[in-house]
Each structure stands twice: as C-alpha cells, then as structure tokens.
C-alpha atoms as a PDB file:
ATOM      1  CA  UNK A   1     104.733  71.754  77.627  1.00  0.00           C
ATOM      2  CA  UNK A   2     108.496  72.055  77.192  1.00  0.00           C
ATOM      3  CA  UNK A   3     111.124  71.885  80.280  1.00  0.00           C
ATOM      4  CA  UNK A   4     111.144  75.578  80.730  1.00  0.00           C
ATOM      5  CA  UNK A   5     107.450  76.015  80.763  1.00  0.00           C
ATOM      6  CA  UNK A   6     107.326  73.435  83.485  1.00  0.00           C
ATOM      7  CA  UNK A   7     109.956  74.733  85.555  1.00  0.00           C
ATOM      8  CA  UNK A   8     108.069  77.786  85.425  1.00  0.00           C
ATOM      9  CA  UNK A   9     104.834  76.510  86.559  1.00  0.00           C
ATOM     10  CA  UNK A  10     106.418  74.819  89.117  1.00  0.00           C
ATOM     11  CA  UNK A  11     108.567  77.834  90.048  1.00  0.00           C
ATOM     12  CA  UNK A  12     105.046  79.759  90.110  1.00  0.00           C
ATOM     13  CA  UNK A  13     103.596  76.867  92.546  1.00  0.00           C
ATOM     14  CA  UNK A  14     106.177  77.131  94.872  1.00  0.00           C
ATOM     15  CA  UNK A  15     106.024  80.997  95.279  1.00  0.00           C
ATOM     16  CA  UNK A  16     102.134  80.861  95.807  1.00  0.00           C
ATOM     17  CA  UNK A  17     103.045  77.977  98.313  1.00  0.00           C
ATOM     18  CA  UNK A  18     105.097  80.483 100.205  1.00  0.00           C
ATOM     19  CA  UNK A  19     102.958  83.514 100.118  1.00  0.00           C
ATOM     20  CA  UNK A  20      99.926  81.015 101.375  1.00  0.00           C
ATOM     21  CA  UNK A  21     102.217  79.605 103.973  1.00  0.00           C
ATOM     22  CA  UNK A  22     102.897  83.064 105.444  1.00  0.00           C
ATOM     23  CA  UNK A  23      99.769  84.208 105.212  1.00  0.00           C
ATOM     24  CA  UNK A  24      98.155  80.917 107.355  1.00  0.00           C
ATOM     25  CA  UNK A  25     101.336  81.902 109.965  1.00  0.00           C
ATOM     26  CA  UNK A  26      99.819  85.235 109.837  1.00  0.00           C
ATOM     27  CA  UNK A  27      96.248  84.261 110.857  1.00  0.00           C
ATOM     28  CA  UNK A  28      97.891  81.556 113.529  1.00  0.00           C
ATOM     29  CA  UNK A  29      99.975  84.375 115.300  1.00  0.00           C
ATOM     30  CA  UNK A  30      96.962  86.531 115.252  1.00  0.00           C
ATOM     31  CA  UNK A  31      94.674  84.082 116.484  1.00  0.00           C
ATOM     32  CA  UNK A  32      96.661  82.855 119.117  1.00  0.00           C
ATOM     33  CA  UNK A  33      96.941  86.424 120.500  1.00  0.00           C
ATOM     34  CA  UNK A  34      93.569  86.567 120.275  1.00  0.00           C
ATOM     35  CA  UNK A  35      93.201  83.622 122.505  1.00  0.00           C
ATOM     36  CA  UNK A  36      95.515  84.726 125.289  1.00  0.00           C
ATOM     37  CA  UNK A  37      94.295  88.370 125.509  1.00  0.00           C
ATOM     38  CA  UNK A  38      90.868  86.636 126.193  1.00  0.00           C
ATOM     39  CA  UNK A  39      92.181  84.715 128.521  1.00  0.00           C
ATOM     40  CA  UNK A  40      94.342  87.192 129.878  1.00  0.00           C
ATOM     41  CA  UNK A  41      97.803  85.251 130.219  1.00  0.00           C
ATOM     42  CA  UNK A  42     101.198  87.358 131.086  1.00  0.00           C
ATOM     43  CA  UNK A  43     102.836  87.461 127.908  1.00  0.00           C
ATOM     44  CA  UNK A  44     106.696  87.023 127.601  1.00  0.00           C
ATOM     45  CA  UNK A  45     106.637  90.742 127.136  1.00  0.00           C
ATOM     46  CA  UNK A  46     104.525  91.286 130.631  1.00  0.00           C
ATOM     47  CA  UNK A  47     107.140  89.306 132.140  1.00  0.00           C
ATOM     48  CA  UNK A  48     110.289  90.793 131.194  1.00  0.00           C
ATOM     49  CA  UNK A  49     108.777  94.113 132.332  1.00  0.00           C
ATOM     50  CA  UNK A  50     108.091  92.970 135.249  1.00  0.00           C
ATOM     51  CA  UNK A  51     111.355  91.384 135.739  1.00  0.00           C
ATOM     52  CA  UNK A  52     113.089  95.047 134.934  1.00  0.00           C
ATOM     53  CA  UNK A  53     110.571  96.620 137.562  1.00  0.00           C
ATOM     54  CA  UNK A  54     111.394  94.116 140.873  1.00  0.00           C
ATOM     55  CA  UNK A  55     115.152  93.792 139.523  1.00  0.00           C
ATOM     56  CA  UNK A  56     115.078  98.060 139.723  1.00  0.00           C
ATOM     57  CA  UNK A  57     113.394  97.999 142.843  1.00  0.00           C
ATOM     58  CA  UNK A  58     116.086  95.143 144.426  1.00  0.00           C
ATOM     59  CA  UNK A  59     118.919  98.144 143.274  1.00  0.00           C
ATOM     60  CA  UNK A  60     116.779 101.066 144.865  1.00  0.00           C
ATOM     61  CA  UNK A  61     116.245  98.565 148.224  1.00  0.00           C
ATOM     62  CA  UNK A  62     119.739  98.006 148.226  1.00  0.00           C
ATOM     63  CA  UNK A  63     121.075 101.432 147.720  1.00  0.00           C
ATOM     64  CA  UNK A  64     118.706 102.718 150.350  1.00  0.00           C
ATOM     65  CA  UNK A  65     120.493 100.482 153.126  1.00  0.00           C
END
C-alpha cells in the first residue's frame, strides 16, 4: 500500500469515526430526553418560560399599583 493509499484509508477511518460519533450523540440526547420526560423533570426550556411568565406578572403587579 503506498503513502497515498494509506492516507486515504486513514482519511476514510476518521470520517466514519465522526459520522459514528454523531450518531451515538444522537441516540444519547434522545435517550436522555427520554429519561426526563418519564420522569417528568422541568426542562431548562420549562424554566425560562416560567421565568418570562412571573417576571410579566411582577410588571403587570407593579403597574397596577
């Protein structure tokens, strides 16, 4: 195999690496959501909404006095 042909395998290795990589992230993310829907934890998302709907209801409080 000459010094080319290697590279290339090896360049083919590491892309296949990669796409494996981000497809095991993939399947992490998804089962971790999976796991904290069942469980029914506040995501950040749940959070800052909430936030946004007590800091809006502070203003209205305020405004009304």
């Amino acid at each position: 195999m000459s010094l080319d042909e290697s590279k290339e395998v090896i360049d083919q290795w590491k892309q296949q690496t990669e796409a494996r990589k981000a497809e095991v992230q993939r399947l992490v993310r998804e089962q971790i959501k999976q796991v904290i829907d069942k469980l029914d934890l506040a995501t950040k998302e749940d959070v800052r909404q909430l936030e946004e709907r007590i800091r809006r209801l502070e203003e209205k409080e305020q405004s009304g006095q």
